[in-house]
PDB file of N, CA and C in Angstrom:
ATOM      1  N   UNK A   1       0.831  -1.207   0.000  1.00  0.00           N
ATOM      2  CA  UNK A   1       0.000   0.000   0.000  1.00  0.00           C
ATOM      3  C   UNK A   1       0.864   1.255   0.000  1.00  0.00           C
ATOM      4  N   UNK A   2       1.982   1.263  -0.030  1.00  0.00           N
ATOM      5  CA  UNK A   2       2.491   2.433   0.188  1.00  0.00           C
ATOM      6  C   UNK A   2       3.152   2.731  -1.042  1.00  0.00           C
ATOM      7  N   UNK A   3       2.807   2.709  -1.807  1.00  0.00           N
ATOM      8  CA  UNK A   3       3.315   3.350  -3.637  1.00  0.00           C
ATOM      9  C   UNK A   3       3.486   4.962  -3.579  1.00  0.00           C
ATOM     10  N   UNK A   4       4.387   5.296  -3.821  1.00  0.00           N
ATOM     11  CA  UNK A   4       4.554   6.944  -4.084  1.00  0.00           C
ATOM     12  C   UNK A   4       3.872   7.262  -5.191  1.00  0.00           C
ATOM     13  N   UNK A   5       3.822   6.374  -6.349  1.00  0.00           N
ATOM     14  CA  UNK A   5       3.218   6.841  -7.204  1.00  0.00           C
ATOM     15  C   UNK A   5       2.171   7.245  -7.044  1.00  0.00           C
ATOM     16  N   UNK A   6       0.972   6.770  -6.371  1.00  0.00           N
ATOM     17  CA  UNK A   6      -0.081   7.207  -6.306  1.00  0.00           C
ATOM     18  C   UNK A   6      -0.412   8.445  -5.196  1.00  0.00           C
ATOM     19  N   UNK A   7       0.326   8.158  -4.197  1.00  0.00           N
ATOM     20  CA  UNK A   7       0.143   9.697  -3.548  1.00  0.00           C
ATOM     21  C   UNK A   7       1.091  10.896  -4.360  1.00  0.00           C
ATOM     22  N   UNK A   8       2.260  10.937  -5.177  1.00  0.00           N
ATOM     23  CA  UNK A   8       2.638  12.012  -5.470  1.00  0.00           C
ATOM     24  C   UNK A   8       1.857  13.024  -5.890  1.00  0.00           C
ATOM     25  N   UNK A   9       0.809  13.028  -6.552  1.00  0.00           N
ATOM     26  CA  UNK A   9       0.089  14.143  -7.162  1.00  0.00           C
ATOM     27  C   UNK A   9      -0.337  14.960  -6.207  1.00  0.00           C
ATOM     28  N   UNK A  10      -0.412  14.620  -4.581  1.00  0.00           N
ATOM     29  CA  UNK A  10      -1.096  15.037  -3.704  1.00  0.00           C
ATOM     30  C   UNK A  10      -0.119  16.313  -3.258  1.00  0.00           C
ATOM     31  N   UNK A  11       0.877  16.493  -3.709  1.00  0.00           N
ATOM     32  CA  UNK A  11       1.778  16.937  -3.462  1.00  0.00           C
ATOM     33  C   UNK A  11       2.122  17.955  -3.865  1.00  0.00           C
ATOM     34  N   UNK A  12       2.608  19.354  -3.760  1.00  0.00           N
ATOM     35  CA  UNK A  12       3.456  20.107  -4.352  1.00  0.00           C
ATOM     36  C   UNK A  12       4.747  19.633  -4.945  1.00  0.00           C
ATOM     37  N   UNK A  13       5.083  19.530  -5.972  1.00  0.00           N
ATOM     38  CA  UNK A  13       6.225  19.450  -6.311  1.00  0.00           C
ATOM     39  C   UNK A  13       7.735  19.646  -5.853  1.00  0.00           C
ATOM     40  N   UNK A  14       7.732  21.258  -5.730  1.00  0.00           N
ATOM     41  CA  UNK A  14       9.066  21.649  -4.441  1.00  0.00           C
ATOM     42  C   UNK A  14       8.651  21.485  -3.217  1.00  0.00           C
ATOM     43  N   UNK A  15       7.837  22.271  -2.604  1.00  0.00           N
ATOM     44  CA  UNK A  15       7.953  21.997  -0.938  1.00  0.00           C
ATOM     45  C   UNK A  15       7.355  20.738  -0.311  1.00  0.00           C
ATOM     46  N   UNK A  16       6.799  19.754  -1.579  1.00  0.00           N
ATOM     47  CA  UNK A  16       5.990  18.428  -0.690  1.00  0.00           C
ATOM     48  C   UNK A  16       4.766  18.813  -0.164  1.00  0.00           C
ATOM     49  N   UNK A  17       4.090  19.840  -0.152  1.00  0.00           N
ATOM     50  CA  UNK A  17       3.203  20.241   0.283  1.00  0.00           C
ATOM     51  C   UNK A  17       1.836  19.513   0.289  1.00  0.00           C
ATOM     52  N   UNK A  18       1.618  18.658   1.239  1.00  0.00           N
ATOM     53  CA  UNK A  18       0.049  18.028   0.982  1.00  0.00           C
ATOM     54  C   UNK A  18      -1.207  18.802   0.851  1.00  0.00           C
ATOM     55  N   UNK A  19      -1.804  18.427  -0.339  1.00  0.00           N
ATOM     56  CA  UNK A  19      -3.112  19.031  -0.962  1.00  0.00           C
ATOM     57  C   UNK A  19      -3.279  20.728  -0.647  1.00  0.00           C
ATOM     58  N   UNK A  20      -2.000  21.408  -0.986  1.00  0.00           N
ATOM     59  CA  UNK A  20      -1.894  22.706  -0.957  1.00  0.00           C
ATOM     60  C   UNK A  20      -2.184  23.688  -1.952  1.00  0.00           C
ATOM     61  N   UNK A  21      -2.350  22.918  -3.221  1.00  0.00           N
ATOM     62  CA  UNK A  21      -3.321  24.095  -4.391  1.00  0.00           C
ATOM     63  C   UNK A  21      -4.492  23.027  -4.678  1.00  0.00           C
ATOM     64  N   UNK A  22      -5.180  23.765  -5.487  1.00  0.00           N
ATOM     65  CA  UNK A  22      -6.509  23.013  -5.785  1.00  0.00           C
ATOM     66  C   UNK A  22      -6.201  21.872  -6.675  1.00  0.00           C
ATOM     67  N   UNK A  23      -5.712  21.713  -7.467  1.00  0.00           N
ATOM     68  CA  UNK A  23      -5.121  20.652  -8.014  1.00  0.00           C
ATOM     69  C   UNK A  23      -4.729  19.419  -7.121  1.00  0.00           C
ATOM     70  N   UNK A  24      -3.962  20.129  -5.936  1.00  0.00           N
ATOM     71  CA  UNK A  24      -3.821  18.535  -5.258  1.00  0.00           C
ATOM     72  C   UNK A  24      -4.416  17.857  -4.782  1.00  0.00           C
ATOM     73  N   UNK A  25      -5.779  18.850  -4.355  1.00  0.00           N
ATOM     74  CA  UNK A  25      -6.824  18.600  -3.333  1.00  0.00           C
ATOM     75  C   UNK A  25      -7.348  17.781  -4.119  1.00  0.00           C
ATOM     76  N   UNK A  26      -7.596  17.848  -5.962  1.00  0.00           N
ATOM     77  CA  UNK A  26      -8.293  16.718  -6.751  1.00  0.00           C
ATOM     78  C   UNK A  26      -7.591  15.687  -6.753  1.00  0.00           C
ATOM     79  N   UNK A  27      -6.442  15.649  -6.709  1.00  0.00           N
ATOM     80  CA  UNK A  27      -5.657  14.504  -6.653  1.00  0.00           C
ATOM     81  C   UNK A  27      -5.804  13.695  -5.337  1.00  0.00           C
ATOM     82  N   UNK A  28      -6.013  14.735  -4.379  1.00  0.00           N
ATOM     83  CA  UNK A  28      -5.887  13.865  -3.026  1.00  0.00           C
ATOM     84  C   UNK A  28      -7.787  13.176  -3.193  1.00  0.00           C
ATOM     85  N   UNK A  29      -8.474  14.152  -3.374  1.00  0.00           N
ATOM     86  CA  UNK A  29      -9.778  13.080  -3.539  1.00  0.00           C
ATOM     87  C   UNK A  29      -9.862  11.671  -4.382  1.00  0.00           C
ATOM     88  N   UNK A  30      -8.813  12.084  -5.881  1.00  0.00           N
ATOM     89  CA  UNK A  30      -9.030  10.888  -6.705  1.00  0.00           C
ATOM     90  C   UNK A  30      -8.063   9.503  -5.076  1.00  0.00           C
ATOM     91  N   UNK A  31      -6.925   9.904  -4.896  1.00  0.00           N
ATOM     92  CA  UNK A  31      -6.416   9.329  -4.205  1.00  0.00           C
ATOM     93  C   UNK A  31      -7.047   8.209  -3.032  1.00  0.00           C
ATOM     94  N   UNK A  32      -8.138   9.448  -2.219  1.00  0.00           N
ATOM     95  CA  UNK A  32      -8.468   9.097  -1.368  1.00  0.00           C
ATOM     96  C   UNK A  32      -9.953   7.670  -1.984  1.00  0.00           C
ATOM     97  N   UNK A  33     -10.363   8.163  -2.877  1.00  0.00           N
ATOM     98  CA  UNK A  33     -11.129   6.957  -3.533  1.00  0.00           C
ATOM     99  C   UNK A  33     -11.242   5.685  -3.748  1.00  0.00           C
ATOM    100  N   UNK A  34      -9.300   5.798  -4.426  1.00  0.00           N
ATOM    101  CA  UNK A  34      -8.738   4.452  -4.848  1.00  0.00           C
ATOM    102  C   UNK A  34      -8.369   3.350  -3.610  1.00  0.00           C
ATOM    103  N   UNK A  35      -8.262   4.340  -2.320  1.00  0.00           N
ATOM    104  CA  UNK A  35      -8.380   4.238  -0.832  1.00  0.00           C
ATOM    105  C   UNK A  35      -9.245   3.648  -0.378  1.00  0.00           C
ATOM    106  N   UNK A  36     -10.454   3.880  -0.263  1.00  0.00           N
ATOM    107  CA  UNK A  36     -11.671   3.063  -0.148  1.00  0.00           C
ATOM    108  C   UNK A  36     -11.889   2.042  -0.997  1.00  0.00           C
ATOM    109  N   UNK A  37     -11.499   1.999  -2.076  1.00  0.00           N
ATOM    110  CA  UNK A  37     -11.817   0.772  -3.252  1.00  0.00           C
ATOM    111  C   UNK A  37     -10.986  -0.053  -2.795  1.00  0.00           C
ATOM    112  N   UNK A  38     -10.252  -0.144  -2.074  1.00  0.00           N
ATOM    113  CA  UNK A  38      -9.409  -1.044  -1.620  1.00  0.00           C
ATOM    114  C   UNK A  38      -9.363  -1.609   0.069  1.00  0.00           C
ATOM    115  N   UNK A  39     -10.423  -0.897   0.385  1.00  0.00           N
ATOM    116  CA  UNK A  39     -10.776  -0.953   1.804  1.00  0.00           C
ATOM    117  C   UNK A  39      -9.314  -0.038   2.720  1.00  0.00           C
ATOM    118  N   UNK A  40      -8.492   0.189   2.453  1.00  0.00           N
ATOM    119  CA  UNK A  40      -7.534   0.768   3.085  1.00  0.00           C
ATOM    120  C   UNK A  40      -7.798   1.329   4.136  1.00  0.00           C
ATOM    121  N   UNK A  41      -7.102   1.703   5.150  1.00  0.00           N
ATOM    122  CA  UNK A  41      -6.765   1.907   6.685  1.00  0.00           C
ATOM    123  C   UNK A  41      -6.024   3.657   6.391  1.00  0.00           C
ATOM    124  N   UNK A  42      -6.572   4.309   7.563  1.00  0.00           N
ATOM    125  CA  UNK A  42      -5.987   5.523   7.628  1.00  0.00           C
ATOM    126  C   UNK A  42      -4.114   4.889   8.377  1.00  0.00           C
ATOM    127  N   UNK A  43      -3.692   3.897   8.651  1.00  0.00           N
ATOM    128  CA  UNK A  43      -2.729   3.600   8.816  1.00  0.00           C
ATOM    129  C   UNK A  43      -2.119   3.594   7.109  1.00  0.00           C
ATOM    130  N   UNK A  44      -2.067   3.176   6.502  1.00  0.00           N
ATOM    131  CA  UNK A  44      -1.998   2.329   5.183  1.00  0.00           C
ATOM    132  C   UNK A  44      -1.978   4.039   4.087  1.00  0.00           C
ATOM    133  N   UNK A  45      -2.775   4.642   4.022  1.00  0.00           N
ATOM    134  CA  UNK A  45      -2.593   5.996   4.025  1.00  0.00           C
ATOM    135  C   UNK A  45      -1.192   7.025   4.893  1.00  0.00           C
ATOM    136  N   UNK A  46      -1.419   6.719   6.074  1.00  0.00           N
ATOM    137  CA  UNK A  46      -0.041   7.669   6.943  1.00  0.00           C
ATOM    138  C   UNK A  46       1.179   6.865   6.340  1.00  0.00           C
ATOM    139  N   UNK A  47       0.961   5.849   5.901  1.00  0.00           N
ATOM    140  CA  UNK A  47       2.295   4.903   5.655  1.00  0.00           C
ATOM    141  C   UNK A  47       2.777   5.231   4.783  1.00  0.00           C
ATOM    142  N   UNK A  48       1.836   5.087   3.491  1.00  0.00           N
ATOM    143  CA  UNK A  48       2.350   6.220   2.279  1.00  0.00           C
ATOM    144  C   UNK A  48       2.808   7.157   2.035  1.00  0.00           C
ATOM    145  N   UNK A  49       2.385   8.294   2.827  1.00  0.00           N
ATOM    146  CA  UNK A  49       2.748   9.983   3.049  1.00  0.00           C
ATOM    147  C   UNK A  49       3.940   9.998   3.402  1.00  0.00           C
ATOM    148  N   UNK A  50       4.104   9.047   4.571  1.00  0.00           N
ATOM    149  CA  UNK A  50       5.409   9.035   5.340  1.00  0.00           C
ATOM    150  C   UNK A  50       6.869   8.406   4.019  1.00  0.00           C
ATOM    151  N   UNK A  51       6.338   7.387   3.696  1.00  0.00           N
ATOM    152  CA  UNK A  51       6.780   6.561   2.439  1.00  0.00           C
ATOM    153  C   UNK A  51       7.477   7.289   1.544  1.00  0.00           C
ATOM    154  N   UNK A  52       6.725   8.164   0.942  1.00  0.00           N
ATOM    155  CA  UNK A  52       6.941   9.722  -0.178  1.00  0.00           C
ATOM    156  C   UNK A  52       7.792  10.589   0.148  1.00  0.00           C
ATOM    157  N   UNK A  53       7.529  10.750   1.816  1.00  0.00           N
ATOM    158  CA  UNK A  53       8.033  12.292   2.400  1.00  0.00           C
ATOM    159  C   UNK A  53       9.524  11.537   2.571  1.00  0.00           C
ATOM    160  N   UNK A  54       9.651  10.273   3.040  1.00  0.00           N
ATOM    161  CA  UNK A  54      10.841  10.223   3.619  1.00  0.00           C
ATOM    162  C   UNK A  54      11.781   9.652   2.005  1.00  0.00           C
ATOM    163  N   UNK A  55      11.093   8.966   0.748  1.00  0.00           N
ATOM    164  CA  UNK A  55      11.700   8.533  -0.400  1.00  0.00           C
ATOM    165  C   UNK A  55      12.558  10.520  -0.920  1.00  0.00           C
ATOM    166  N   UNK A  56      11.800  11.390  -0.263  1.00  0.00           N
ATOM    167  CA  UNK A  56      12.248  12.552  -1.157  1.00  0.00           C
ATOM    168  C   UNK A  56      12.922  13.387   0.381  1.00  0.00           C
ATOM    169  N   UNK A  57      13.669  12.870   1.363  1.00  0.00           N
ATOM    170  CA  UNK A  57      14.490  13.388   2.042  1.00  0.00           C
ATOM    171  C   UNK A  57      13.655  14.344   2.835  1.00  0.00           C
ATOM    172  N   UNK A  58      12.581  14.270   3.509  1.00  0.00           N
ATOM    173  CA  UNK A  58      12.162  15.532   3.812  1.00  0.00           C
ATOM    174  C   UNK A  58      12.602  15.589   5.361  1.00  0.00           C
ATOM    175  N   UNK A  59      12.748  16.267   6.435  1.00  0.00           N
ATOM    176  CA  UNK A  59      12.946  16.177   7.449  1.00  0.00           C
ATOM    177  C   UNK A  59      11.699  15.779   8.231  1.00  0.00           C
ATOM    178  N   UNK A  60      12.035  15.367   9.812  1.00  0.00           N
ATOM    179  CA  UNK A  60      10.789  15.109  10.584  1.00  0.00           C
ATOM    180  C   UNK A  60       9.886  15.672  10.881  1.00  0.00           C
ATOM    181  N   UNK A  61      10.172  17.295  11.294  1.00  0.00           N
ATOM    182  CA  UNK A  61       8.823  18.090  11.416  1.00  0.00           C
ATOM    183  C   UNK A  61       8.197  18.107  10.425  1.00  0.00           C
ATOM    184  N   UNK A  62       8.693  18.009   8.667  1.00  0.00           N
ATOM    185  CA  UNK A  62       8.002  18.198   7.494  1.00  0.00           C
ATOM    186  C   UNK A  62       7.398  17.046   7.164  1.00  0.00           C
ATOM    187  N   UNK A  63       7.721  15.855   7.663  1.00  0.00           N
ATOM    188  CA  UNK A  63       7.316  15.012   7.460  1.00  0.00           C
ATOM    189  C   UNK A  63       5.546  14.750   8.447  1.00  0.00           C
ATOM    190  N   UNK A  64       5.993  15.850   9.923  1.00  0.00           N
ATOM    191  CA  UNK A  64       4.633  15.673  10.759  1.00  0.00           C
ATOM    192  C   UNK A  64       3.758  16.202  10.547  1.00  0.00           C
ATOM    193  N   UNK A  65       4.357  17.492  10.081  1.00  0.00           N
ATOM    194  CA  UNK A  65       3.164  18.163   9.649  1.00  0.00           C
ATOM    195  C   UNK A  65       2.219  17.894   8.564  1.00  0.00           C
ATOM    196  N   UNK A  66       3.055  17.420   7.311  1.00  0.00           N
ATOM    197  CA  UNK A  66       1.920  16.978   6.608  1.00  0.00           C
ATOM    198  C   UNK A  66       1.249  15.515   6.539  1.00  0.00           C
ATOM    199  N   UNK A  67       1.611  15.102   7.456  1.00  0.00           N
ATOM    200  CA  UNK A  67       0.752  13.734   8.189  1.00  0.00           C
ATOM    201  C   UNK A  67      -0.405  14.509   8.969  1.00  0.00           C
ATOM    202  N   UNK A  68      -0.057  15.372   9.726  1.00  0.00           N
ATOM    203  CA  UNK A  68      -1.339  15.984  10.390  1.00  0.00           C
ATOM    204  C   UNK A  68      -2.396  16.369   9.338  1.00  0.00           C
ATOM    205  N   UNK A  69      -1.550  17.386   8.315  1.00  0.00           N
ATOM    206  CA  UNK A  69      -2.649  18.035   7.313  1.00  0.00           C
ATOM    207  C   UNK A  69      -3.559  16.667   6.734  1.00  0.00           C
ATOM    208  N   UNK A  70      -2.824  15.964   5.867  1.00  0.00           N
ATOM    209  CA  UNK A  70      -3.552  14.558   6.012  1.00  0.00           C
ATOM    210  C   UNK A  70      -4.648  13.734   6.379  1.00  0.00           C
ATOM    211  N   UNK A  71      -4.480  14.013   8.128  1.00  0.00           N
ATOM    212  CA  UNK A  71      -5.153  13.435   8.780  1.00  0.00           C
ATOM    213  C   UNK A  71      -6.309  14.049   9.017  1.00  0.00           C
ATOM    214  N   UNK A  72      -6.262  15.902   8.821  1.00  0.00           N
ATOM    215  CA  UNK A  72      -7.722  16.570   8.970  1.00  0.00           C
ATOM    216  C   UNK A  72      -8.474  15.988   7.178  1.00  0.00           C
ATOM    217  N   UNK A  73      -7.626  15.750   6.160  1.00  0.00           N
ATOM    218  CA  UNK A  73      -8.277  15.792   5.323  1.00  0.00           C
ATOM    219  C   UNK A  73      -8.959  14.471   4.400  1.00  0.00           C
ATOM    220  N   UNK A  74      -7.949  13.789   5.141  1.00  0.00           N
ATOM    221  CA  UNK A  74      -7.910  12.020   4.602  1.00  0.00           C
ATOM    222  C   UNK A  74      -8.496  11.440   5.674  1.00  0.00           C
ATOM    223  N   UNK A  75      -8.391  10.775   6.696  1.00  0.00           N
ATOM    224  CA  UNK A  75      -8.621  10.491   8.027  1.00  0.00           C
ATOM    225  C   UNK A  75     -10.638  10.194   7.867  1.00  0.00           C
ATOM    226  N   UNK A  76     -11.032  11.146   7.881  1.00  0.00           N
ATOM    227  CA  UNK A  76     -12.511  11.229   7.978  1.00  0.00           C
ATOM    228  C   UNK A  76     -12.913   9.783   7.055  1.00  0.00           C
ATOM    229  N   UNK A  77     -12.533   9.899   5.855  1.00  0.00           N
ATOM    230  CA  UNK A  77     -13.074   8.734   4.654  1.00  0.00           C
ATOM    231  C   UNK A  77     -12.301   7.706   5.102  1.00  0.00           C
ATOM    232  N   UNK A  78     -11.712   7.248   6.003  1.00  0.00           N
ATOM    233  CA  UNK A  78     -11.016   5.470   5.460  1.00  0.00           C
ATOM    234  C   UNK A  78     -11.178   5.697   7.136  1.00  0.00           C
ATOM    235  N   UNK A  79     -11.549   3.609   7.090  1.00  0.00           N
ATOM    236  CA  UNK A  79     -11.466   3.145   8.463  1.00  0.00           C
ATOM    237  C   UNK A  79     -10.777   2.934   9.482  1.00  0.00           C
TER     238      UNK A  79
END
């Protein structure tokens, strides 16, 4: 479950930014979809983010924070 490919879009490009222009936010919905079609776990989700953030060097606070953002925005839809 933890493919970068499929969460990258969720992303800003330079700063990693989770679902920070409107564009990502569609990406993070298509994302969050393919999420449920698969029954996926808001674990299984944080795993990914983390997966991405840490495949592209990001540090730990950058890495928490956008696990938090995440979690207000992903979190709600998966079990």
């Amino acid at each position: 479950m933890k493919s970068i490919n499929d969460v990258e879009p969720c992303f800003s490009p330079d700063d990693k930014e989770f679902a920070f222009l409107p564009e990502q936010l569609d990406a993070t919905l298509e994302w969050v979809t393919k999420l449920r079609r698969k029954n996926a776990s808001w674990k299984d989700a944080r795993g990914a983010i983390e997966h991405y953030l840490h495949h592209h060097k990001a540090n730990p606070s950058h890495v928490k924070r956008q696990v938090e953002r995440a979690k207000e925005l992903v979190r709600p839809w998966l079990m």
